[in-house]
N, C-alpha and C. Protein backbone atom coordinates (compact mmCIF):
# COMPACT_ATOMS: atom_id res chain seq x y z
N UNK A 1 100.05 -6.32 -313.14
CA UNK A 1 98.88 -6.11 -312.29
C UNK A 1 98.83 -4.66 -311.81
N UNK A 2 97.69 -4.04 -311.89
CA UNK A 2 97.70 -2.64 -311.38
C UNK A 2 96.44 -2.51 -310.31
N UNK A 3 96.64 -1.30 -309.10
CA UNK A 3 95.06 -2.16 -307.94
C UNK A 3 94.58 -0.58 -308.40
N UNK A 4 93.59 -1.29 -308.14
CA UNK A 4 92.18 -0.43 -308.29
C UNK A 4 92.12 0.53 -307.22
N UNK A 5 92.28 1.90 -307.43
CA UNK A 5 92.60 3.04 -305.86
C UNK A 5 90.90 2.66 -304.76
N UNK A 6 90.13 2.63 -305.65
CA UNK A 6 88.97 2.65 -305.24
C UNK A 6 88.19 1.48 -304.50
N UNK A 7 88.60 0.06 -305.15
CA UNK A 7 87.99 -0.90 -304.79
C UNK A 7 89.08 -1.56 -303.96
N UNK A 8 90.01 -1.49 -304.12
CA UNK A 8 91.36 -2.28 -303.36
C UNK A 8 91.61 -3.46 -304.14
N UNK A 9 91.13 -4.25 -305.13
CA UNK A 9 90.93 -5.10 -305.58
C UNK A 9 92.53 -4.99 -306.84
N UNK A 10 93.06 -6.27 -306.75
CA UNK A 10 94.25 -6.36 -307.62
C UNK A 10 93.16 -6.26 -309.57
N UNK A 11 93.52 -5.75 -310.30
CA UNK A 11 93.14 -6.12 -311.85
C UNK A 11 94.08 -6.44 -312.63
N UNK A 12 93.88 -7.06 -312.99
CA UNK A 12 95.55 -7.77 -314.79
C UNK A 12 94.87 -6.20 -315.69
N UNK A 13 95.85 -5.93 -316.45
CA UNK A 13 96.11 -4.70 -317.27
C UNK A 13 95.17 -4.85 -318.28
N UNK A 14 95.32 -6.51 -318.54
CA UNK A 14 94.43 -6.48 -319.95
C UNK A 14 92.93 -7.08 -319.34
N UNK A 15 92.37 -6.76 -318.11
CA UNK A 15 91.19 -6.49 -317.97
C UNK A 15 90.34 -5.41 -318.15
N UNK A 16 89.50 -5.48 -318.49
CA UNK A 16 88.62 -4.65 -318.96
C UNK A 16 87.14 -4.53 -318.66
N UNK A 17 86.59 -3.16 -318.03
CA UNK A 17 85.61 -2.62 -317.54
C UNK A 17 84.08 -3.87 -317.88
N UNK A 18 83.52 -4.40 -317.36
CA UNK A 18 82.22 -5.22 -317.44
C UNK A 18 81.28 -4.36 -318.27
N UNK A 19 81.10 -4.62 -319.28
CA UNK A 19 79.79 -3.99 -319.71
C UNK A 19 78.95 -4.94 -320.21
N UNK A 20 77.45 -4.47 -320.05
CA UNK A 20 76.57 -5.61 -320.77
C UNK A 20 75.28 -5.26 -321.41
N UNK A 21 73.87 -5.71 -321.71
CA UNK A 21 73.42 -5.06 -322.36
C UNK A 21 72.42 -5.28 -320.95
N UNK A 22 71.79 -3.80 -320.59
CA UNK A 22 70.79 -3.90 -319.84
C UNK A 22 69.80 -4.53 -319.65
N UNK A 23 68.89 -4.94 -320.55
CA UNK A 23 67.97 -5.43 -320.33
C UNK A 23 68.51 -7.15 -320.76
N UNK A 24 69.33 -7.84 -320.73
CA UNK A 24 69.70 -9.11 -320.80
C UNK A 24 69.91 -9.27 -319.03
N UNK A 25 68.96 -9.91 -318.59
CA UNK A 25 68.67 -10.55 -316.80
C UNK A 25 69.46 -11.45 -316.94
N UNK A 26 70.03 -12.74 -317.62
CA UNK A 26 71.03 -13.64 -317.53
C UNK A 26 72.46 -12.64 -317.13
N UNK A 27 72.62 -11.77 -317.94
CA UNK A 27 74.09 -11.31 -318.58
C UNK A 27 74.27 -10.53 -317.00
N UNK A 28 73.16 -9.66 -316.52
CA UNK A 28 73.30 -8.76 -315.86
C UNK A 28 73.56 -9.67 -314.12
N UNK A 29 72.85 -10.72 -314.47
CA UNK A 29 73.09 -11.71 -312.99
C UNK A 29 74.01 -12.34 -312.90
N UNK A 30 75.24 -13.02 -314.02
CA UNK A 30 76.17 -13.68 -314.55
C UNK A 30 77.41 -12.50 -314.17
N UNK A 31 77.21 -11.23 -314.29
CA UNK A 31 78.45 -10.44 -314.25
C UNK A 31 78.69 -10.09 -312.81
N UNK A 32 77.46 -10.24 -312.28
CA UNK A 32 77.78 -9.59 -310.76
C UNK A 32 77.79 -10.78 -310.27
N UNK A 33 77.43 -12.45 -310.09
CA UNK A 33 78.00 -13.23 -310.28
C UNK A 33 79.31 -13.58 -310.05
N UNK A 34 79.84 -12.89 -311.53
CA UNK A 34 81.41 -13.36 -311.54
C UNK A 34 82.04 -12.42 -310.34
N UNK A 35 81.64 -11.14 -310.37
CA UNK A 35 82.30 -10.11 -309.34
C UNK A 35 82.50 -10.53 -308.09
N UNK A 36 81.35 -10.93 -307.45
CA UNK A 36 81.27 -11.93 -306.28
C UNK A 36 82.33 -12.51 -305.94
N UNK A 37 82.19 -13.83 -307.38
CA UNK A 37 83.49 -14.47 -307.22
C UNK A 37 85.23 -14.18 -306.95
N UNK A 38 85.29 -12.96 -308.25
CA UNK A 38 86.57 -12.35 -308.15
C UNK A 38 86.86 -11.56 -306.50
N UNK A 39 85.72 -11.01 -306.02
CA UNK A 39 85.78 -10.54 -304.57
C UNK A 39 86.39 -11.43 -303.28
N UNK A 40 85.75 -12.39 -303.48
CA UNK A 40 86.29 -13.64 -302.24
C UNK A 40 87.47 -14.07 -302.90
N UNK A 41 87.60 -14.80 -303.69
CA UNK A 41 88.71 -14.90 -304.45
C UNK A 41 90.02 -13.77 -304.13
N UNK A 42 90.04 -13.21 -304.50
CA UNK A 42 91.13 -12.34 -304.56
C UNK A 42 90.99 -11.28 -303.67
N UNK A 43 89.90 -10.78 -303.02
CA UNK A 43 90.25 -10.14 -301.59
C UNK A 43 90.49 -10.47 -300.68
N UNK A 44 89.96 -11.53 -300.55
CA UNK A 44 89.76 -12.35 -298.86
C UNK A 44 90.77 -13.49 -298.87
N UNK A 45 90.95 -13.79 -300.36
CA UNK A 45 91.86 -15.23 -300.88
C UNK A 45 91.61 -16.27 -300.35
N UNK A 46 89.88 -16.73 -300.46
CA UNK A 46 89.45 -17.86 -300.00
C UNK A 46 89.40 -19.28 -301.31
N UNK A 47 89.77 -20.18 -300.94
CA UNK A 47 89.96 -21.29 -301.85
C UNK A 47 88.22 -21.28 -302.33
N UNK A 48 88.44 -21.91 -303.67
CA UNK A 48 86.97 -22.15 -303.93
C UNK A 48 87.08 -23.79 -303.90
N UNK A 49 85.54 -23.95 -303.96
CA UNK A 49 85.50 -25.79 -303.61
C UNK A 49 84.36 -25.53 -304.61
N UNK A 50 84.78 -26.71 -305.67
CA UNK A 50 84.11 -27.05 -307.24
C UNK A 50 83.70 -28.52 -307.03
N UNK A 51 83.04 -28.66 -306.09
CA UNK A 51 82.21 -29.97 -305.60
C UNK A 51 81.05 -30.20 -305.82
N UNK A 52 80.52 -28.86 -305.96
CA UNK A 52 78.89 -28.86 -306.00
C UNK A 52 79.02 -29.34 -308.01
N UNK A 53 79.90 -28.60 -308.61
CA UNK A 53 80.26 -28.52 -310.27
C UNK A 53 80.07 -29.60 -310.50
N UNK A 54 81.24 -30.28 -309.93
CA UNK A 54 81.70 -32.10 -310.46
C UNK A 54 80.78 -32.43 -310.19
N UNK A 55 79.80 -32.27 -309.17
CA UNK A 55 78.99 -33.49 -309.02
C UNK A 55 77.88 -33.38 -310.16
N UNK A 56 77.32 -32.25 -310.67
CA UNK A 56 76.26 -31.84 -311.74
C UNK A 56 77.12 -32.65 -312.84
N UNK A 57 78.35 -32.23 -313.23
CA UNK A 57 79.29 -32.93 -314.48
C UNK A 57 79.04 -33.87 -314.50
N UNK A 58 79.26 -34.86 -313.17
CA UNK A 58 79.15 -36.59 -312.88
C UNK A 58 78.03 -36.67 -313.65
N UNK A 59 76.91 -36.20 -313.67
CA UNK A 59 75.48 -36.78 -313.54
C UNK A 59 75.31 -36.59 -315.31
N UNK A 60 75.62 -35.29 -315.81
CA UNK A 60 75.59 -35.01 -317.15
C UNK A 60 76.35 -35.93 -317.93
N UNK A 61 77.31 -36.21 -317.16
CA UNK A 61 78.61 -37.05 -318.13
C UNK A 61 77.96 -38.64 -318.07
N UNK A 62 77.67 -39.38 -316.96
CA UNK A 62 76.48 -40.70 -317.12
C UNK A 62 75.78 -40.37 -318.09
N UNK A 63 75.10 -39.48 -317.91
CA UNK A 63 73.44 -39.24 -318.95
C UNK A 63 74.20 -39.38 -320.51
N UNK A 64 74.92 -38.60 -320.89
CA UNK A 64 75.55 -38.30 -322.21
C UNK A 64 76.02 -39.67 -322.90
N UNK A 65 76.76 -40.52 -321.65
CA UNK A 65 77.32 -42.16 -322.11
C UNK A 65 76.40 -42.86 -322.51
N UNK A 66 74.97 -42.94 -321.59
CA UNK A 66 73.85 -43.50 -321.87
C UNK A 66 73.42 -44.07 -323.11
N UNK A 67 73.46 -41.78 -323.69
CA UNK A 67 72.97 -42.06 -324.92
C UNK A 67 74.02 -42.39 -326.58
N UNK A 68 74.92 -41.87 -325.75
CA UNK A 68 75.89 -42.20 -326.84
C UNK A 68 76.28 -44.20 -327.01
N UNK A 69 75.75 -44.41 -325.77
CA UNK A 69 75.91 -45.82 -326.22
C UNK A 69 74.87 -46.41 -326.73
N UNK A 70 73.73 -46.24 -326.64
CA UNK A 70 72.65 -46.27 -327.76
C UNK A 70 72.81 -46.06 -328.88
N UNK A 71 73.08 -45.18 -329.78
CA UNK A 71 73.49 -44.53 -330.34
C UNK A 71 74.22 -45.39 -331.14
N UNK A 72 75.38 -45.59 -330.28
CA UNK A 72 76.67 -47.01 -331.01
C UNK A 72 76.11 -47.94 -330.85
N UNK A 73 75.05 -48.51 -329.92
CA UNK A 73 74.36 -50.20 -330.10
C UNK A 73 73.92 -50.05 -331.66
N UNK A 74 72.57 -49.15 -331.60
CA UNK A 74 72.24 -48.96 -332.67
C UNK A 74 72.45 -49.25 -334.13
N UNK A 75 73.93 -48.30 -334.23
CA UNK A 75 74.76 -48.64 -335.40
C UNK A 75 75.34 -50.02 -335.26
N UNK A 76 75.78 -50.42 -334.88
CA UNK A 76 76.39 -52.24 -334.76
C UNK A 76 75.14 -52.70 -335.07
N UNK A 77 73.82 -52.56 -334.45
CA UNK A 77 72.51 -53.71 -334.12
C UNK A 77 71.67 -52.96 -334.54
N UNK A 78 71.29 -53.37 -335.96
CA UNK A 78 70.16 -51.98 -335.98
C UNK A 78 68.79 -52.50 -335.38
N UNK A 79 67.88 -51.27 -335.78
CA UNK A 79 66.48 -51.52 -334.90
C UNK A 79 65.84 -52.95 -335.98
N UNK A 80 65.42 -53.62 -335.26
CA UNK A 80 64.24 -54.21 -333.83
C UNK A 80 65.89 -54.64 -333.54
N UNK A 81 66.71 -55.28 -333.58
CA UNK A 81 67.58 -55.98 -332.97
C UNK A 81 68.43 -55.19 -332.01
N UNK A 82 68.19 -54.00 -331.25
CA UNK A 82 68.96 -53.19 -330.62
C UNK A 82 67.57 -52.44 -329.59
N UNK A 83 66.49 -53.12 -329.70
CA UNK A 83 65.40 -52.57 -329.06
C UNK A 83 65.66 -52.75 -327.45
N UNK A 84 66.44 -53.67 -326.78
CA UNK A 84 65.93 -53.70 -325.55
C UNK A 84 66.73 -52.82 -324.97
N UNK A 85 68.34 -52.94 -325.98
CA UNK A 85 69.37 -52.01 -325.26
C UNK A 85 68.77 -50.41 -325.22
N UNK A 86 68.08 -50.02 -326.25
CA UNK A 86 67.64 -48.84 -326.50
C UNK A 86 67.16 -48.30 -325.10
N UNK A 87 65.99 -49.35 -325.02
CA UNK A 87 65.42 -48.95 -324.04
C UNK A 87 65.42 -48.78 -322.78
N UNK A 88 67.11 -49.65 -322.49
CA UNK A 88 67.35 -49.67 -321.15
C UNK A 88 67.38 -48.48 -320.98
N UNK A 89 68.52 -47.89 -322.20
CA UNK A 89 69.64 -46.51 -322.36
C UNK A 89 68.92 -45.26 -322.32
N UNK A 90 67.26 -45.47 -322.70
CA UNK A 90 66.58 -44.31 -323.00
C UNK A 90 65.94 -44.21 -321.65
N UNK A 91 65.68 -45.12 -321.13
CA UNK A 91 65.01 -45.18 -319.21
C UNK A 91 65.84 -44.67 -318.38
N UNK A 92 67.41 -44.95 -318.62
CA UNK A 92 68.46 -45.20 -317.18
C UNK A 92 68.85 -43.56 -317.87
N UNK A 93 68.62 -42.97 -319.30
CA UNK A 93 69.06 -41.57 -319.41
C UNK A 93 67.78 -40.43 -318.99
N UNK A 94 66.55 -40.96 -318.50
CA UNK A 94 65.85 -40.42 -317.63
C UNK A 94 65.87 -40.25 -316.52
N UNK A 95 66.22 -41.31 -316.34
CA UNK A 95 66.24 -41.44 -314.74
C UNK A 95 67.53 -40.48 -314.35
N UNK A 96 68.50 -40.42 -315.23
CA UNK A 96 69.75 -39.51 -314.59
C UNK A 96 69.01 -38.20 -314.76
N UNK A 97 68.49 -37.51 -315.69
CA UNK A 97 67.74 -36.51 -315.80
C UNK A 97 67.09 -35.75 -314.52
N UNK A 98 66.21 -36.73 -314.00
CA UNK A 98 64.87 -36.94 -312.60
C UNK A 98 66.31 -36.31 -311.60
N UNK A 99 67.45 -37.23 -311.58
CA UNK A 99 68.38 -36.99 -310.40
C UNK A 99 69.16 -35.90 -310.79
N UNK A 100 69.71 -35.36 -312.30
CA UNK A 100 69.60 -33.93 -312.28
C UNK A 100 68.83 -32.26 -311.59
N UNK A 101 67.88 -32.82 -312.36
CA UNK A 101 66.93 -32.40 -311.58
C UNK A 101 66.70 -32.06 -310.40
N UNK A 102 66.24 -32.93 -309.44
CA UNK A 102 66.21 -32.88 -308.04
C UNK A 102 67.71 -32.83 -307.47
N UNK A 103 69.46 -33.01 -307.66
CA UNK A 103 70.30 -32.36 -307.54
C UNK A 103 70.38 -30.93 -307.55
N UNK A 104 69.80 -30.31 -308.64
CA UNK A 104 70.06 -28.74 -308.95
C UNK A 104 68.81 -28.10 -308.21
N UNK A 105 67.79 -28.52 -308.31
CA UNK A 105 66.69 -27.76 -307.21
C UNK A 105 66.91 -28.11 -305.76
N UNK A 106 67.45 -28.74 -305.31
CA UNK A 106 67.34 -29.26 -303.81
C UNK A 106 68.37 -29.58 -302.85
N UNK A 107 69.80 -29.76 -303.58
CA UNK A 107 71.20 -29.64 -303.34
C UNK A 107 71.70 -28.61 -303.71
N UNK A 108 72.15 -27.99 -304.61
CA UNK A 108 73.08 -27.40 -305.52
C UNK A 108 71.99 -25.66 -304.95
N UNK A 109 70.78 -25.95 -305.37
CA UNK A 109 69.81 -24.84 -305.10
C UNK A 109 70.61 -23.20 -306.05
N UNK A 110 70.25 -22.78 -305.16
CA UNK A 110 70.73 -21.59 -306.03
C UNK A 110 71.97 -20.82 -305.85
N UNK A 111 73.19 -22.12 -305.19
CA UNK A 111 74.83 -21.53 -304.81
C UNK A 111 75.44 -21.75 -306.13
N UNK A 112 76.11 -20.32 -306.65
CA UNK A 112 76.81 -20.33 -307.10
C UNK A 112 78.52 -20.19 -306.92
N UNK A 113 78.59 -20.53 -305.86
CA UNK A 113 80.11 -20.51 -305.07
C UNK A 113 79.99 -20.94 -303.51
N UNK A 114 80.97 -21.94 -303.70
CA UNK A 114 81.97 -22.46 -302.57
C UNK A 114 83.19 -22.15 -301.94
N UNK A 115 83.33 -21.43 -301.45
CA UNK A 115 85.14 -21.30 -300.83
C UNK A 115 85.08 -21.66 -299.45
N UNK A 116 86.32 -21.77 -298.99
CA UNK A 116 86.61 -22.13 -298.01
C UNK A 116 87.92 -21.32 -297.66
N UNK A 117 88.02 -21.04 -296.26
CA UNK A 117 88.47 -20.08 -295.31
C UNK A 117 89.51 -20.99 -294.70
N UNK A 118 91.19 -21.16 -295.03
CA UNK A 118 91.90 -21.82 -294.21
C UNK A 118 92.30 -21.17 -292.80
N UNK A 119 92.61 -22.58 -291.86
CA UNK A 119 92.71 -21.60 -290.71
C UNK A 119 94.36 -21.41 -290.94
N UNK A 120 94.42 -20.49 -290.09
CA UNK A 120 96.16 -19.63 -290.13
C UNK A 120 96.84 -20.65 -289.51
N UNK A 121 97.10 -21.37 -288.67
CA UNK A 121 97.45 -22.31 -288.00
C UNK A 121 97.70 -23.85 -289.28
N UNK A 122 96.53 -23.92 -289.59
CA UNK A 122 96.36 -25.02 -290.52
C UNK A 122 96.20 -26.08 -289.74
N UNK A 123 95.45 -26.26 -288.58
CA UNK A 123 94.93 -27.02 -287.29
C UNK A 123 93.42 -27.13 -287.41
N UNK A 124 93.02 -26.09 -287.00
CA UNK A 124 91.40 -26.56 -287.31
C UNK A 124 90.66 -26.35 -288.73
N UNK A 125 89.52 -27.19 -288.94
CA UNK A 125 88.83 -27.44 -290.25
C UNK A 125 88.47 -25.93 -291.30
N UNK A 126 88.61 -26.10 -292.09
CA UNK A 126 88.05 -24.85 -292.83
C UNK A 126 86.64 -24.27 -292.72
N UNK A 127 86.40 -22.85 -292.37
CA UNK A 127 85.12 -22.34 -292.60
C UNK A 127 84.85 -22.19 -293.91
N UNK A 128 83.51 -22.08 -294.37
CA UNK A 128 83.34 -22.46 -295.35
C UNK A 128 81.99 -21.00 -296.00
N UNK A 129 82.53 -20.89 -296.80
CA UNK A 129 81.66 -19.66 -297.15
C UNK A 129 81.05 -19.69 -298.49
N UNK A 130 79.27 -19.60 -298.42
CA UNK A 130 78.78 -20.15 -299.33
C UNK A 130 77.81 -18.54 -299.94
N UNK A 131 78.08 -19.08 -301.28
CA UNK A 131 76.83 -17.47 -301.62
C UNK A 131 76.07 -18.41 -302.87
N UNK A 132 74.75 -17.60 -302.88
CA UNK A 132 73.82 -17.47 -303.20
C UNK A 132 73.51 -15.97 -304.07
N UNK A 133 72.45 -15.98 -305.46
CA UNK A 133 72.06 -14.87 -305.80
C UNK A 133 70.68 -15.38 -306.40
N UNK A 134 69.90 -14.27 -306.78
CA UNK A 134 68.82 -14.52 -307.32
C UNK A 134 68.25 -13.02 -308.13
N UNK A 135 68.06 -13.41 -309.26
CA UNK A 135 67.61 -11.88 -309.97
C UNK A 135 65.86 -12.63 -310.36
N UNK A 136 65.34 -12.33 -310.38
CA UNK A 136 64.21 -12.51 -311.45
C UNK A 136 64.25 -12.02 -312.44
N UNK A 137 63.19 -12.93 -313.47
CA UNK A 137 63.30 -12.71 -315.09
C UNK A 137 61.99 -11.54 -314.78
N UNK A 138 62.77 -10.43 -315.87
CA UNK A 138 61.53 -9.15 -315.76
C UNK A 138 61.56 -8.62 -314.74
N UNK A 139 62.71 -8.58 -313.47
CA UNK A 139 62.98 -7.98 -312.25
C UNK A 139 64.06 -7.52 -312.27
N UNK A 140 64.43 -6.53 -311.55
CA UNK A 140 65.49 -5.80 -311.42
C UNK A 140 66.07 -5.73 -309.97
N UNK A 141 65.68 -6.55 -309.27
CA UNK A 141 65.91 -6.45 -307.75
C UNK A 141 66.82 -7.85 -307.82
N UNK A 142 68.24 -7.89 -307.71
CA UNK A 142 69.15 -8.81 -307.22
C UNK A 142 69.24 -9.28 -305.88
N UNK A 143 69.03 -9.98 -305.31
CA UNK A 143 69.18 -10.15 -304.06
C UNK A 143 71.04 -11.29 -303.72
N UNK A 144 71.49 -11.16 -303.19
CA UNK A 144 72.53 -11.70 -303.36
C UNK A 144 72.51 -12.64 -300.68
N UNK A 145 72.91 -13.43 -301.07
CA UNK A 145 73.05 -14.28 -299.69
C UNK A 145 74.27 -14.80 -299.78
N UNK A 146 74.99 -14.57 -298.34
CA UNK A 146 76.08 -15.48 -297.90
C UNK A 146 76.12 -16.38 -296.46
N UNK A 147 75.83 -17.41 -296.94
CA UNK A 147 76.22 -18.00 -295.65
C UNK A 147 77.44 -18.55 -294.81
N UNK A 148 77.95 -18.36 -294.27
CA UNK A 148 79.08 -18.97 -292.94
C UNK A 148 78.49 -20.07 -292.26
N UNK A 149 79.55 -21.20 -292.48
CA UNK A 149 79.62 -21.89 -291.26
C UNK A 149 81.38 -22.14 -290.93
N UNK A 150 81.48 -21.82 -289.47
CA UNK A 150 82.53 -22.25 -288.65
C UNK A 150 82.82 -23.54 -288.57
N UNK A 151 83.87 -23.96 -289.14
CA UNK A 151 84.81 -24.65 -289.55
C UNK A 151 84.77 -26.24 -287.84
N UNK A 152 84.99 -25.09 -286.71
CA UNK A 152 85.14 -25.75 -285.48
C UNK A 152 83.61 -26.08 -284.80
N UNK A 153 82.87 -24.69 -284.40
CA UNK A 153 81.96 -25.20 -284.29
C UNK A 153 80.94 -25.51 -284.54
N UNK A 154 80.59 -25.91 -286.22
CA UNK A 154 79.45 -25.74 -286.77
C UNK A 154 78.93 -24.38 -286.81
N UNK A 155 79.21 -23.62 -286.31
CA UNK A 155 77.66 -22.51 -286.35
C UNK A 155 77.35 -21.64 -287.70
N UNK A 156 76.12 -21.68 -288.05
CA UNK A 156 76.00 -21.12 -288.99
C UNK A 156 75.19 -19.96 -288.73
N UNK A 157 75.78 -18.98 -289.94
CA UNK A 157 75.25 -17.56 -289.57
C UNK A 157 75.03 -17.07 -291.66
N UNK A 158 74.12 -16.18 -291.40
CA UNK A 158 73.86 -15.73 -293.08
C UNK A 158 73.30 -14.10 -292.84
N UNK A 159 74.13 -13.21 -293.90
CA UNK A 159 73.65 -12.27 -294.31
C UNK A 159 73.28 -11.94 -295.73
N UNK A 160 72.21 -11.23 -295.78
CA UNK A 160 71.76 -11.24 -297.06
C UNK A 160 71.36 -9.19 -297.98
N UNK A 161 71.62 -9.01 -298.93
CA UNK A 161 70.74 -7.56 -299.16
C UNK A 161 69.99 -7.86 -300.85
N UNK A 162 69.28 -7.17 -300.76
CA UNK A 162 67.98 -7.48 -302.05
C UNK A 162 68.93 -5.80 -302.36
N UNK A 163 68.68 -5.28 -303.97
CA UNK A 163 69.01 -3.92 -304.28
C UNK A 163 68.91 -4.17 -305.49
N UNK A 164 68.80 -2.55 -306.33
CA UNK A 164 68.34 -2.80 -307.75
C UNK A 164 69.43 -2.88 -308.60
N UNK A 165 69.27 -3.29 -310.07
CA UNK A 165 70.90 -3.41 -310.34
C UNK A 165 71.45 -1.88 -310.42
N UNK A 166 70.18 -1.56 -310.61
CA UNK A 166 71.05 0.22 -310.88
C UNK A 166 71.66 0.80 -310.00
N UNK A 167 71.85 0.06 -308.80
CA UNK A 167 72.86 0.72 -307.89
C UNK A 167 74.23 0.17 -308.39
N UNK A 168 74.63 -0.22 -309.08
CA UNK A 168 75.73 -1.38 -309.81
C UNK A 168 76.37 -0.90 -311.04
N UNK A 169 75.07 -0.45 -311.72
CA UNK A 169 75.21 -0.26 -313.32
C UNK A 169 75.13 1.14 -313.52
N UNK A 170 76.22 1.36 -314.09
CA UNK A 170 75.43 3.18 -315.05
C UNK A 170 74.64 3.18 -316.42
N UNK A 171 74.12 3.66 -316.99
CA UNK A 171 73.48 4.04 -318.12
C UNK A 171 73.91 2.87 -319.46
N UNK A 172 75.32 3.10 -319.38
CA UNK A 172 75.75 2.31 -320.52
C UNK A 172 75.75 0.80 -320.19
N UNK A 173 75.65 0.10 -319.01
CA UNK A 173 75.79 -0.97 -318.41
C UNK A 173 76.91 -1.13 -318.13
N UNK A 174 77.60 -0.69 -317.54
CA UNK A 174 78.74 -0.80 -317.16
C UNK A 174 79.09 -1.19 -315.73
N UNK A 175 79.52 -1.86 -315.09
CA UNK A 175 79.83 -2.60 -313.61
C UNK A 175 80.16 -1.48 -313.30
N UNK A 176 80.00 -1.05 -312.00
CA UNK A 176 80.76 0.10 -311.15
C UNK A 176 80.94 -1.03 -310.16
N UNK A 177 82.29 -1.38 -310.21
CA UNK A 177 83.26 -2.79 -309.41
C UNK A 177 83.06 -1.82 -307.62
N UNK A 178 83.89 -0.88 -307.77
CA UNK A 178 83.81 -0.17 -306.24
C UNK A 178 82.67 0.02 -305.26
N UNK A 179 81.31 0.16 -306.49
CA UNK A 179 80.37 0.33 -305.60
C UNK A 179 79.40 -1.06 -304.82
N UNK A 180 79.95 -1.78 -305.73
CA UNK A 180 79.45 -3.55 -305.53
C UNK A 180 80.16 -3.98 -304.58
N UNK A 181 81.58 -3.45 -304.83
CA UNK A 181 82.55 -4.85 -303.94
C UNK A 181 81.98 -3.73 -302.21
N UNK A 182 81.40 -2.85 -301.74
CA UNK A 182 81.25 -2.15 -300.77
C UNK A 182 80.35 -3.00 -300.60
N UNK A 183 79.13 -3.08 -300.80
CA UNK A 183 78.14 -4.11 -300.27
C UNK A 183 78.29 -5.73 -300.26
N UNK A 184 79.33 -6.20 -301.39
CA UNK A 184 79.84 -7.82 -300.82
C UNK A 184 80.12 -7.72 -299.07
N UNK A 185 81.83 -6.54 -299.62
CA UNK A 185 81.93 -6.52 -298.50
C UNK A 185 81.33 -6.07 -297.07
N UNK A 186 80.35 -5.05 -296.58
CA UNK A 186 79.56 -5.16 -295.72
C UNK A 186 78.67 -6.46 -295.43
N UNK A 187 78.32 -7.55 -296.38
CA UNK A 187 78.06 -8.44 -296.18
C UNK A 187 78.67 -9.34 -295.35
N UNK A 188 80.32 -9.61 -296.18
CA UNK A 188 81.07 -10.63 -295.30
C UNK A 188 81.75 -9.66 -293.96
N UNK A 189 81.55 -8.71 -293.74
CA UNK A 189 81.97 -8.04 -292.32
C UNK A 189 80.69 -8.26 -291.48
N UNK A 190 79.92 -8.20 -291.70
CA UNK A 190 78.64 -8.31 -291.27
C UNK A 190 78.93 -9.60 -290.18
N UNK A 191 78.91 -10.56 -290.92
CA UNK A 191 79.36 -11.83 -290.44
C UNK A 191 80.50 -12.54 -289.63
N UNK A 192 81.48 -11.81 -290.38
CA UNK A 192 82.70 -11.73 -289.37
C UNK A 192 82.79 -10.85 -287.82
N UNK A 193 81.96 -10.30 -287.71
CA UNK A 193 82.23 -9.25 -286.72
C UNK A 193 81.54 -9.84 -285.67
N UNK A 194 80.31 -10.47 -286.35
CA UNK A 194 79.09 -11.32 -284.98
C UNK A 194 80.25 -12.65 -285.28
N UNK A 195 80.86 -12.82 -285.99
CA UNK A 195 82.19 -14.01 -285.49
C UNK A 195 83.18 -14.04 -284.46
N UNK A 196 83.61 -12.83 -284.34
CA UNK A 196 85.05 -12.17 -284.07
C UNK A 196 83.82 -11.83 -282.24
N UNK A 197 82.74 -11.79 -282.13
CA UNK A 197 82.23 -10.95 -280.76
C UNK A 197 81.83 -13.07 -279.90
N UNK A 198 81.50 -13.53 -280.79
CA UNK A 198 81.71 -14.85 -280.32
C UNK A 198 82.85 -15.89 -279.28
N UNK A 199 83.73 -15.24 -280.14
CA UNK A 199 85.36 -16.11 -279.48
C UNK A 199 85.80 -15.18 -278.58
C-alpha cells in the first residue's frame, strides 16, 4: 500500500489512475461513483450496508425463478397442457417487475451507498450515512447529496454540491482523486461540524 501525499487516501500499488472516455455519462457517473465509495470507505472507515442491493437481488432472483420455471413446466408439459402454469408464471413475473419498479424509483431512489458510522463506545445505534448522485444524460453537471441521520437522535441533516465534471477530469479523462475527495470531503465536514455544534 502506498498513500497518496495529496489526497491522504491509502492506494494498493497495483491501482491505477481512473480514466474514461469523456463523453460516456454512464462511465463518467460510475467512476466518481466508485470514488465516493472508496472515500467513506477507507477515509472515514464507515461500514457499508448492502440492504438496499439484496433487496433489488430478492426481487430479480423471484422474477428469474418465475420464469425459469415456466420454462421447465413447459418442457415436461408442453403447450396447451402447460397453459395455466404459464400463465400464472408470466403474471406473478410481472407483477415482480411493477414491484421492481416502484422499489427502485421510490425506495432505493437514486442511493447509491449505505454506510454506517459505529459509535466508539459501541453503546449507541449507528449513524448512518447515505449518498446520492445524479448526472444527466447530455449533461455535464454532477450533482452529488449526502445525507446524515444520528444514530441516537434521529436527526437528519443533508448536504449537497451540483459541479461540472471538468472540475474532476483533465483532458484525457482522467480522475483527479485529490481534487474530488476535497469536495466529498467538505461535504461530510459540512455536516459533521453542524453535528459536533449540536452536542
Amino acid at each position: 500500500m502506498v498513500r497518496d501525499k495529496k489526497s491522504g487516501l491509502k492506494w494498493s500499488i497495483d491501482d491505477k489512475p481512473v480514466t474514461i472516455a469523456k463523453w460516456d455519462g454512464a462511465a463518467v457517473k460510475n467512476s466518481l461513483d466508485d470514488a465516493v465509495r472508496k472515500i467513506m470507505k477507507e477515509k472515514y472507515k464507515y461500514e457499508e450496508n448492502f440492504k438496499l442491493v439484496d433487496i433489488r437481488l430478492v426481487i430479480c432472483t423471484v422474477s428469474c425463478i418465475f420464469a425459469m420455471f415456466a420454462l421447465a413446466w413447459d418442457y415436461f408439459y408442453p403447450f396447451p397442457e402447460s397453459c395455466t402454469v404459464l400463465f400464472i408464471c408470466v403474471v406473478s413475473y410481472f407483477i415482480m417487475m411493477g414491484i421492481l419498479t416502484f422499489y427502485t424509483a421510490y425506495i432505493e431512489k437514486s442511493h447509491f451507498l449505505v454506510t454506517h458510522e459505529k459509535d466508539q463506545a459501541g453503546i449507541d445505534p449507528d449513524n448512518v450515512w447515505v449518498v446520492d448522485s445524479c448526472l444527466k444524460r447530455f449533461d455535464d453537471m454532477y450533482t452529488l447529496e449526502i445525507h446524515f441521520t444520528n444514530g441516537t437522535s434521529k436527526v437528519e441533516r443533508e448536504s449537497s454540491l451540483t459541479k461540472s465534471v471538468s472540475s474532476w477530469f483533465d483532458e484525457s479523462g482522467t480522475l483527479q482523486l485529490e481534487l474530488f475527495e476535497k469536495d466529498v470531503q467538505s461535504l461530510h465536514d459540512n455536516i459533521s461540524s453542524l453535528e459536533k455544534k449540536e452536542k
